[in-house]
PDB file of N, CA and C in Angstrom:
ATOM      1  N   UNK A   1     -14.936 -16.094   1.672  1.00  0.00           N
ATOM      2  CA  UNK A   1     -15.014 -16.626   0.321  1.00  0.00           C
ATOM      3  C   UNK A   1     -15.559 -15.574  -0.636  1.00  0.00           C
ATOM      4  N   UNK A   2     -16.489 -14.651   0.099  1.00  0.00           N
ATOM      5  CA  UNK A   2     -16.957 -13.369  -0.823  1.00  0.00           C
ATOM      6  C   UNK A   2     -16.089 -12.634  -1.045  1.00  0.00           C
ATOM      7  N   UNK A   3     -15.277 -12.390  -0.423  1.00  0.00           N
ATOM      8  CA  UNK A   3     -14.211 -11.403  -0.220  1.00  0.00           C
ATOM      9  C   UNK A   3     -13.073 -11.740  -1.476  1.00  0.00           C
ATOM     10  N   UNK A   4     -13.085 -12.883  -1.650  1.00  0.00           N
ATOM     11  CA  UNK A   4     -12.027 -13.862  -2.887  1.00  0.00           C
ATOM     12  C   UNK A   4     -12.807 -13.470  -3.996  1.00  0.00           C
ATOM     13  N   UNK A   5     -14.167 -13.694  -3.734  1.00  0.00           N
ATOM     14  CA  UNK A   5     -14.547 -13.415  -5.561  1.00  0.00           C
ATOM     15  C   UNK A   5     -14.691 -12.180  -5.952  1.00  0.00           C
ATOM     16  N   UNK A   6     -14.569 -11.001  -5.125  1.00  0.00           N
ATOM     17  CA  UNK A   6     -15.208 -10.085  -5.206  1.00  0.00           C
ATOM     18  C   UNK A   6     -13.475  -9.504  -5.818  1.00  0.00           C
ATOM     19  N   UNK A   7     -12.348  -9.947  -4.956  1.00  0.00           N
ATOM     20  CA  UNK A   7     -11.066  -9.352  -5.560  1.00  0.00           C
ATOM     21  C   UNK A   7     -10.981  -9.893  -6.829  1.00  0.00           C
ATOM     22  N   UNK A   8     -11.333 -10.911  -7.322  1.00  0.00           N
ATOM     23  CA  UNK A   8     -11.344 -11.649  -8.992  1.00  0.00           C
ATOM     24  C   UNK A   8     -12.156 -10.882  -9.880  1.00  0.00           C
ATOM     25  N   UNK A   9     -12.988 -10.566  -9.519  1.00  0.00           N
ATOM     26  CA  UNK A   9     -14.052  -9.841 -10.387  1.00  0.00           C
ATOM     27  C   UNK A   9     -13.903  -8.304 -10.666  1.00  0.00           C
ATOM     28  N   UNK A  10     -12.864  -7.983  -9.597  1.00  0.00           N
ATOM     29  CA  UNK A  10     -12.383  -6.451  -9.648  1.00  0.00           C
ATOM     30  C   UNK A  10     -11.122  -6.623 -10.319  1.00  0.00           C
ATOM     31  N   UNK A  11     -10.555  -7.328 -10.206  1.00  0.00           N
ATOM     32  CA  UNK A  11      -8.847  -7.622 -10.872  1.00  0.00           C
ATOM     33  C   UNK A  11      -9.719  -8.047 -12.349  1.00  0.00           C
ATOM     34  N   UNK A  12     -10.470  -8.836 -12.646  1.00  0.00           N
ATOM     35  CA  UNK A  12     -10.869  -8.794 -14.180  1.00  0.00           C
ATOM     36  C   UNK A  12     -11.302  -7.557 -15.164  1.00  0.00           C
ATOM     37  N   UNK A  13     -11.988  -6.913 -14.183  1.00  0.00           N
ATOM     38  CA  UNK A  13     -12.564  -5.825 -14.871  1.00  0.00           C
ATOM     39  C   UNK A  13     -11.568  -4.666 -14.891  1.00  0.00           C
ATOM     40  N   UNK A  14     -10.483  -4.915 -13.778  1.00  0.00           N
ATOM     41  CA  UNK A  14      -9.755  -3.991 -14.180  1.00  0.00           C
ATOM     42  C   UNK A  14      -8.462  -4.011 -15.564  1.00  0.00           C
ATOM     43  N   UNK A  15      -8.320  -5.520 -15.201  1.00  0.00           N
ATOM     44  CA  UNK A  15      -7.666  -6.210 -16.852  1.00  0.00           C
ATOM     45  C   UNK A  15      -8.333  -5.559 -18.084  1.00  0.00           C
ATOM     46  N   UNK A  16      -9.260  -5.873 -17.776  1.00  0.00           N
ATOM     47  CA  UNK A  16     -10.424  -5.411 -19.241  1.00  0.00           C
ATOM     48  C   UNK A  16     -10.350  -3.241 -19.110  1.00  0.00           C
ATOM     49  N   UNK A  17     -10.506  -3.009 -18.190  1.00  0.00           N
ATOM     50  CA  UNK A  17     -10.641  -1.412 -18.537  1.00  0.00           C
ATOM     51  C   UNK A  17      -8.778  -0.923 -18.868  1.00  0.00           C
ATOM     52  N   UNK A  18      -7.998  -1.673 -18.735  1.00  0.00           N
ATOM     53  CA  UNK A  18      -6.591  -1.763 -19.088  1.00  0.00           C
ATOM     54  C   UNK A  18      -6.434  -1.559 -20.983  1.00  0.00           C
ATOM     55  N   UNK A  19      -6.919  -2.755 -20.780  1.00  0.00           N
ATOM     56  CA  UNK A  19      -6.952  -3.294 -22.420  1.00  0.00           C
ATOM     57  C   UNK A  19      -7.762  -1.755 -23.047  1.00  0.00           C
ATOM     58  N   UNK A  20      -8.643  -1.239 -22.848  1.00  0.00           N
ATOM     59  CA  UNK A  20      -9.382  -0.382 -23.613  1.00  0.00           C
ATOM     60  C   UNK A  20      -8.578   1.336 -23.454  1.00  0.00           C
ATOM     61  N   UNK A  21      -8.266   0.973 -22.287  1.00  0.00           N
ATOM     62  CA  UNK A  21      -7.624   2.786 -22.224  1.00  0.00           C
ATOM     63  C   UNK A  21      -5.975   2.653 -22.832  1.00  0.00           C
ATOM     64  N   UNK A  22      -5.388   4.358 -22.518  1.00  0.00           N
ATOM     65  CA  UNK A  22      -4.096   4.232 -22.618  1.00  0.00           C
ATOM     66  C   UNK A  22      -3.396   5.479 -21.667  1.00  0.00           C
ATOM     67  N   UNK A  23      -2.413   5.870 -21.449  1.00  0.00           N
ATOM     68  CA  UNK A  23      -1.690   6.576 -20.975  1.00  0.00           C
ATOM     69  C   UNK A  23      -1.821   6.441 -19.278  1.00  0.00           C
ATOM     70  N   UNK A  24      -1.544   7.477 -18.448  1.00  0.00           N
ATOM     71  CA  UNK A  24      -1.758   7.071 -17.396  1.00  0.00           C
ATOM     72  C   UNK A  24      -2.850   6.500 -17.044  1.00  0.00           C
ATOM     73  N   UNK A  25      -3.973   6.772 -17.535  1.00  0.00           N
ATOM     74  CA  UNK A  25      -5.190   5.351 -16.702  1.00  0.00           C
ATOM     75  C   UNK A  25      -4.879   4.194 -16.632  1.00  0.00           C
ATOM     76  N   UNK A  26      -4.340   4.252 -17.771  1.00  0.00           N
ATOM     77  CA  UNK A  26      -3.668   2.416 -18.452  1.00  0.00           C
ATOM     78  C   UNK A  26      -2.853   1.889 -17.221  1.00  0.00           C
ATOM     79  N   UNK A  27      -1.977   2.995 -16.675  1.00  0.00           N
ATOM     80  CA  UNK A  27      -1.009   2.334 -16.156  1.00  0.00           C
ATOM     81  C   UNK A  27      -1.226   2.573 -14.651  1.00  0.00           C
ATOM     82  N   UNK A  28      -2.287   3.094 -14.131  1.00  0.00           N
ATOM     83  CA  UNK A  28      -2.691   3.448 -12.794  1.00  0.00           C
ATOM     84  C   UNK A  28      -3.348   2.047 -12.807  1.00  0.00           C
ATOM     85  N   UNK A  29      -4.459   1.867 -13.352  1.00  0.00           N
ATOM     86  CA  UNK A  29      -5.308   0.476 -13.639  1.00  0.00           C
ATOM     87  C   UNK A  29      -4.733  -1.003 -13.549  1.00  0.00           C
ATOM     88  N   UNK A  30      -3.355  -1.009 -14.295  1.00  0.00           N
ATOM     89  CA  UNK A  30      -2.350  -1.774 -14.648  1.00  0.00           C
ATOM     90  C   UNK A  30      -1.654  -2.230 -13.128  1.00  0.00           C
ATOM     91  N   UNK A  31      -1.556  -1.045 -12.369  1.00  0.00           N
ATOM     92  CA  UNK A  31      -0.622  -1.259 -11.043  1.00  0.00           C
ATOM     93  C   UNK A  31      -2.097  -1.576 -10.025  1.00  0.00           C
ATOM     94  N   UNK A  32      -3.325  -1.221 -10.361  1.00  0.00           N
ATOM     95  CA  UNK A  32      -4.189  -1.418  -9.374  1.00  0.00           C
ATOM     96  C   UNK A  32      -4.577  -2.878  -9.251  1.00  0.00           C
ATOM     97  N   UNK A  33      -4.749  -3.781 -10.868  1.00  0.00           N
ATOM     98  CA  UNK A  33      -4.647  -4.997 -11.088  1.00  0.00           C
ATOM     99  C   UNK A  33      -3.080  -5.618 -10.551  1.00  0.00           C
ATOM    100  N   UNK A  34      -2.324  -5.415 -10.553  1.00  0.00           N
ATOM    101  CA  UNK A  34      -1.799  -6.199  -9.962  1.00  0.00           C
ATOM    102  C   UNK A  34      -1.590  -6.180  -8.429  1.00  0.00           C
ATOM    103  N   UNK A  35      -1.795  -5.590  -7.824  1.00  0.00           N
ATOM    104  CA  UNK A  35      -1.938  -4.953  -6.457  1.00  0.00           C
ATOM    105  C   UNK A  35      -3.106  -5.857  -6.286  1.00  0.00           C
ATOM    106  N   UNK A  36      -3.899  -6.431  -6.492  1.00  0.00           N
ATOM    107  CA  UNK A  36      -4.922  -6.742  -6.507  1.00  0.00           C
ATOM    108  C   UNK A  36      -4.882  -8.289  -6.479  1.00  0.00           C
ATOM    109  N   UNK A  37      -3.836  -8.690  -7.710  1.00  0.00           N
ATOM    110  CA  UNK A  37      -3.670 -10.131  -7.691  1.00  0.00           C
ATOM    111  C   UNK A  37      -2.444 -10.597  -6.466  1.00  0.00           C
ATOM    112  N   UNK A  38      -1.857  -9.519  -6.042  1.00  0.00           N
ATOM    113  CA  UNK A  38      -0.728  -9.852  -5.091  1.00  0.00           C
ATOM    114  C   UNK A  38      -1.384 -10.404  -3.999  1.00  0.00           C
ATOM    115  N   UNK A  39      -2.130  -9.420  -3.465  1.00  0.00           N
ATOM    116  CA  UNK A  39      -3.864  -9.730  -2.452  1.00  0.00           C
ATOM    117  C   UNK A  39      -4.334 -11.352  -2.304  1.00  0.00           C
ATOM    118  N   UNK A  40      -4.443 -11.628  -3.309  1.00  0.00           N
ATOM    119  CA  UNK A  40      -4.919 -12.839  -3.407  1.00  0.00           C
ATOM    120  C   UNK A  40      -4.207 -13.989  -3.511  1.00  0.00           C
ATOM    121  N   UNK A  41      -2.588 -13.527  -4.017  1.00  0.00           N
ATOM    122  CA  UNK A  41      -2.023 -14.419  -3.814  1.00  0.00           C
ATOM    123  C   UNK A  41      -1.382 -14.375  -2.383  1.00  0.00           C
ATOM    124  N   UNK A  42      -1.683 -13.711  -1.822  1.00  0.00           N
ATOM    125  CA  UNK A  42      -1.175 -13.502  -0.057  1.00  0.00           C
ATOM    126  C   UNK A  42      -2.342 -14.336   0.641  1.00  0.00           C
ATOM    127  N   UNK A  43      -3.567 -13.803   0.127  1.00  0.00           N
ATOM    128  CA  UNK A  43      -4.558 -14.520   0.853  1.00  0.00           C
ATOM    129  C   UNK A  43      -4.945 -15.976   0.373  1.00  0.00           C
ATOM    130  N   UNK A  44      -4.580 -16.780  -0.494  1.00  0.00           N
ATOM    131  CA  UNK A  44      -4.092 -17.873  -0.961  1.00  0.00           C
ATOM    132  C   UNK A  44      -3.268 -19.012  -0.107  1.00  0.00           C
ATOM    133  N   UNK A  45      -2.252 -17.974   0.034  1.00  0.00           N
ATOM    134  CA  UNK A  45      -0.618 -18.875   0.690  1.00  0.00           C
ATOM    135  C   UNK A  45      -1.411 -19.419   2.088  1.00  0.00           C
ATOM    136  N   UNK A  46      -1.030 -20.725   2.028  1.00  0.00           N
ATOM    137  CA  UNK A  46      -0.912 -21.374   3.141  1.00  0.00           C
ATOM    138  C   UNK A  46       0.214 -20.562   4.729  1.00  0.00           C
ATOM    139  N   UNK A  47      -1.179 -20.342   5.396  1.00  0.00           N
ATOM    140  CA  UNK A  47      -0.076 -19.794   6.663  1.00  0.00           C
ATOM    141  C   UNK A  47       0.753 -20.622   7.399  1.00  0.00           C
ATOM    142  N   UNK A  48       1.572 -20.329   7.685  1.00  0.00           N
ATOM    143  CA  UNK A  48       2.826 -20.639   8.401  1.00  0.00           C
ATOM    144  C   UNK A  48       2.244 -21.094  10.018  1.00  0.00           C
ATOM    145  N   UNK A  49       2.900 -22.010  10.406  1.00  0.00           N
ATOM    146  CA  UNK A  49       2.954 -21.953  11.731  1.00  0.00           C
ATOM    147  C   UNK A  49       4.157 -21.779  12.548  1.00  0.00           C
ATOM    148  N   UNK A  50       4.441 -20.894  13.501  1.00  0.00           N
ATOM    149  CA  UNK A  50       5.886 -20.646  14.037  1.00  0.00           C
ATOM    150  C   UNK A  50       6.527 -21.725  14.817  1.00  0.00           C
ATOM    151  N   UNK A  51       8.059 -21.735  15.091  1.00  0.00           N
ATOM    152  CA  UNK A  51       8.552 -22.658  15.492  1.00  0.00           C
ATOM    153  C   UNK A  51       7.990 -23.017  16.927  1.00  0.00           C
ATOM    154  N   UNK A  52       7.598 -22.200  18.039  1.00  0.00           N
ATOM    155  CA  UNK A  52       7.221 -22.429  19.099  1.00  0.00           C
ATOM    156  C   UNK A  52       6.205 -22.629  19.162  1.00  0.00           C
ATOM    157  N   UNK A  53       5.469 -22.466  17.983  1.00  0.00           N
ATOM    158  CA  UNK A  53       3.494 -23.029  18.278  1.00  0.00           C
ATOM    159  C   UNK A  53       3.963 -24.520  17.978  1.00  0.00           C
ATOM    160  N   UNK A  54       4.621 -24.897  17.298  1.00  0.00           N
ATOM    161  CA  UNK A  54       4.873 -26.072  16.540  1.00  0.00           C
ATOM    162  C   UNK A  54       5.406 -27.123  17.936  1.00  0.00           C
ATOM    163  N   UNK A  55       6.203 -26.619  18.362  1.00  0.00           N
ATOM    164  CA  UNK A  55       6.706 -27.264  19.894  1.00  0.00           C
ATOM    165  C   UNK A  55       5.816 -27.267  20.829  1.00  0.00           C
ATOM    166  N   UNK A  56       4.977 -26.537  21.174  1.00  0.00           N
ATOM    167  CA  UNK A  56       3.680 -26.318  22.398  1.00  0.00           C
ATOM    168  C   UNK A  56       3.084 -27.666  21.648  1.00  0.00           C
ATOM    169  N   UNK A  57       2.580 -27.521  20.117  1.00  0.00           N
ATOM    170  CA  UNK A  57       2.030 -28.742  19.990  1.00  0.00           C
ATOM    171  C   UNK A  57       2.471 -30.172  20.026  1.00  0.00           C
ATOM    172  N   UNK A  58       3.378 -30.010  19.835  1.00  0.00           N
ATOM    173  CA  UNK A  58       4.398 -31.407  19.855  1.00  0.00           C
ATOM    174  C   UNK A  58       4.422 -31.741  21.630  1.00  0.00           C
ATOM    175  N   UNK A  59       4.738 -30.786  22.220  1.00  0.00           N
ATOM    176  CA  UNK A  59       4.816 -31.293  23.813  1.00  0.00           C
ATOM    177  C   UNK A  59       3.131 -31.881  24.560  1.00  0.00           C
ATOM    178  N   UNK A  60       2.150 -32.076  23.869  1.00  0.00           N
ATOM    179  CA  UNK A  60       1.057 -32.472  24.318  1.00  0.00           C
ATOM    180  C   UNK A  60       0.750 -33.654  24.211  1.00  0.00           C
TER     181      UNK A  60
END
């Protein structure tokens, strides 16, 4: 759960040091924030369970 706020609080601040710079920082910063929110939306997603775990459980 630390690990979640700690990527929010780095993806904000990197929003915010976005907004203030320009040229390549802007856009190194820009790709680091979203790299960042991808993260979280990976670690978000509900995992999958595979078809054969799904059957092992069903056969019990």
């Amino acid at each position: 759960m630390a690990a979640k706020i700690i990527i929010v609080l780095a993806t904000l601040l990197q929003i915010f040091i976005a907004t203030q710079s320009e040229g390549l920082m802007r856009a190194l910063v820009e790709l680091s924030a979203f790299l960042m929110l991808i993260s979280l939306l990976l670690e978000f997603k509900p995992k999958r369970q595979s078809r054969v775990s799904k059957l092992k459980l069903h056969e019990h």
